[in-house]
C-alpha atoms as a PDB file:
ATOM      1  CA  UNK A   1    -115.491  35.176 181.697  1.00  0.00           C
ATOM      2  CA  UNK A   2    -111.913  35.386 181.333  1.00  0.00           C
ATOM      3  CA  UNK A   3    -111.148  32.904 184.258  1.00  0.00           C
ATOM      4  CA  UNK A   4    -114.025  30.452 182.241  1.00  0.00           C
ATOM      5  CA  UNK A   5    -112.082  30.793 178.653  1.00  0.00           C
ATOM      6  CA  UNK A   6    -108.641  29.785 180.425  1.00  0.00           C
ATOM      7  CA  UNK A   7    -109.978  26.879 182.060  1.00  0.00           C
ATOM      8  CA  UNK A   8    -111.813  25.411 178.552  1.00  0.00           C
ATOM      9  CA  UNK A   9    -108.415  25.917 177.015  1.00  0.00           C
ATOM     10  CA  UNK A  10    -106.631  24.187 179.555  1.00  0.00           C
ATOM     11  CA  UNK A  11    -109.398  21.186 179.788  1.00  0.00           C
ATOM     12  CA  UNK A  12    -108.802  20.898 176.480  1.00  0.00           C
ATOM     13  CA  UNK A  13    -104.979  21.183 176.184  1.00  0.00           C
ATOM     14  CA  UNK A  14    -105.550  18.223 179.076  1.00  0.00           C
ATOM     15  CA  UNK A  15    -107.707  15.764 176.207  1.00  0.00           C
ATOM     16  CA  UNK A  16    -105.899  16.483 173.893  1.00  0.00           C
ATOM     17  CA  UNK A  17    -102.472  15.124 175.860  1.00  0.00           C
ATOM     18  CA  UNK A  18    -104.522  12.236 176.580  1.00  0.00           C
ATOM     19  CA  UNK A  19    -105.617  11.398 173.432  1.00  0.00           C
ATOM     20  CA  UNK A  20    -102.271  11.191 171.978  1.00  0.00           C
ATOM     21  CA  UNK A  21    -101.238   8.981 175.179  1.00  0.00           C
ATOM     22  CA  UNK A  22    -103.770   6.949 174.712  1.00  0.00           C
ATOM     23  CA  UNK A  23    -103.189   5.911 171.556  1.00  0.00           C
ATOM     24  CA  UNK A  24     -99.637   5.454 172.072  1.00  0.00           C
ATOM     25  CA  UNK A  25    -100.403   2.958 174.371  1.00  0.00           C
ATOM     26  CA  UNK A  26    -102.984   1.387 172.364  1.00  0.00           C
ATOM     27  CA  UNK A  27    -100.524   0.639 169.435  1.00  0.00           C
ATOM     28  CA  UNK A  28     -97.961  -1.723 171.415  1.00  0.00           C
ATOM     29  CA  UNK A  29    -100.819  -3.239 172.849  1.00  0.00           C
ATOM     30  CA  UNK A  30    -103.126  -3.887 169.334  1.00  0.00           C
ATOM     31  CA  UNK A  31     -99.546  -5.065 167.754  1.00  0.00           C
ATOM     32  CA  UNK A  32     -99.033  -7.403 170.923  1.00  0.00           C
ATOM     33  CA  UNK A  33    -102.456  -9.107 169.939  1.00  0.00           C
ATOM     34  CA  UNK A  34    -101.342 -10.179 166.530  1.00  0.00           C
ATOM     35  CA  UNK A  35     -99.388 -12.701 167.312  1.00  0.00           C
ATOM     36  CA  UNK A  36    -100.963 -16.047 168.670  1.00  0.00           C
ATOM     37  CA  UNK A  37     -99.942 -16.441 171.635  1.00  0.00           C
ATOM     38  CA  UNK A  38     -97.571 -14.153 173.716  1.00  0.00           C
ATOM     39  CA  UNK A  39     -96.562 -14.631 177.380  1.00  0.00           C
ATOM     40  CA  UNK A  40     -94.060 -15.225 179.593  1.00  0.00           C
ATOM     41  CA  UNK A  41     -94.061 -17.994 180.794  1.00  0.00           C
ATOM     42  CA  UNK A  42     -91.223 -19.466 183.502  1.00  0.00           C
ATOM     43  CA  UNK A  43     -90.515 -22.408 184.748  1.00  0.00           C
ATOM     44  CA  UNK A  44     -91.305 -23.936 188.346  1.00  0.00           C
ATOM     45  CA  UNK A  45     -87.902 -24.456 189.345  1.00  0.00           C
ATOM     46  CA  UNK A  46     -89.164 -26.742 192.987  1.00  0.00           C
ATOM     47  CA  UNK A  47     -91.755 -28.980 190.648  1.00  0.00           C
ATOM     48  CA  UNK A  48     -88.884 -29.512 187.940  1.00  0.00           C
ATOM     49  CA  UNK A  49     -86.490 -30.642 190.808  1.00  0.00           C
ATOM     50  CA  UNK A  50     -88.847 -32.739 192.345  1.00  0.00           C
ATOM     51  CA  UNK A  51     -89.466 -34.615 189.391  1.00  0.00           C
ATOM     52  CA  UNK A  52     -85.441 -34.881 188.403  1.00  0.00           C
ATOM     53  CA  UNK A  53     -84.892 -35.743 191.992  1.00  0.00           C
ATOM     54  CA  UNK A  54     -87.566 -38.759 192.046  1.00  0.00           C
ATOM     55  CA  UNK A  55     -86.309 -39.529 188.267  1.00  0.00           C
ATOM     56  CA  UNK A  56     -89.312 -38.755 186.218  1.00  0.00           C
ATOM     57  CA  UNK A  57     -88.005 -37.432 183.598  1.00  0.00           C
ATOM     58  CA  UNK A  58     -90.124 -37.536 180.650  1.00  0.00           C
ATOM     59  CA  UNK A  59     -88.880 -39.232 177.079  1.00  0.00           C
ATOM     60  CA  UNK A  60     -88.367 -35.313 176.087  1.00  0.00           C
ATOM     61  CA  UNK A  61     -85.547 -34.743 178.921  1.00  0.00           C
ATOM     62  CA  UNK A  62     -83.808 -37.989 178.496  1.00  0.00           C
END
């Protein structure tokens, strides 16, 4: 019985831990989703040469 009452106290020690891990993570994420749009985004350094290289540039990188 005593064994029983331990573990229930440590089971719930464990959910409670979560809980409050949980939602830490959940804030950055639902505060991430405000915002339009959010990535991060890199350029393609071999297409970007290839096009300076052939002279392509576009009116925007003149």
């Amino acid at each position: 019985m005593q064994m029983t009452m331990s573990n229930l106290k440590n089971t719930d020690a464990s959910l409670r831990n979560m809980k409050i891990q949980i939602t830490q993570l959940a804030k950055p994420l639902a505060e991430n989703q405000k915002s339009t749009f959010s990535t991060n985004t890199k350029v393609n350094l071999r297409e970007h040469y290839n096009v300076v290289l052939r002279g392509e540039l576009s009116s925007s990188e003149q």
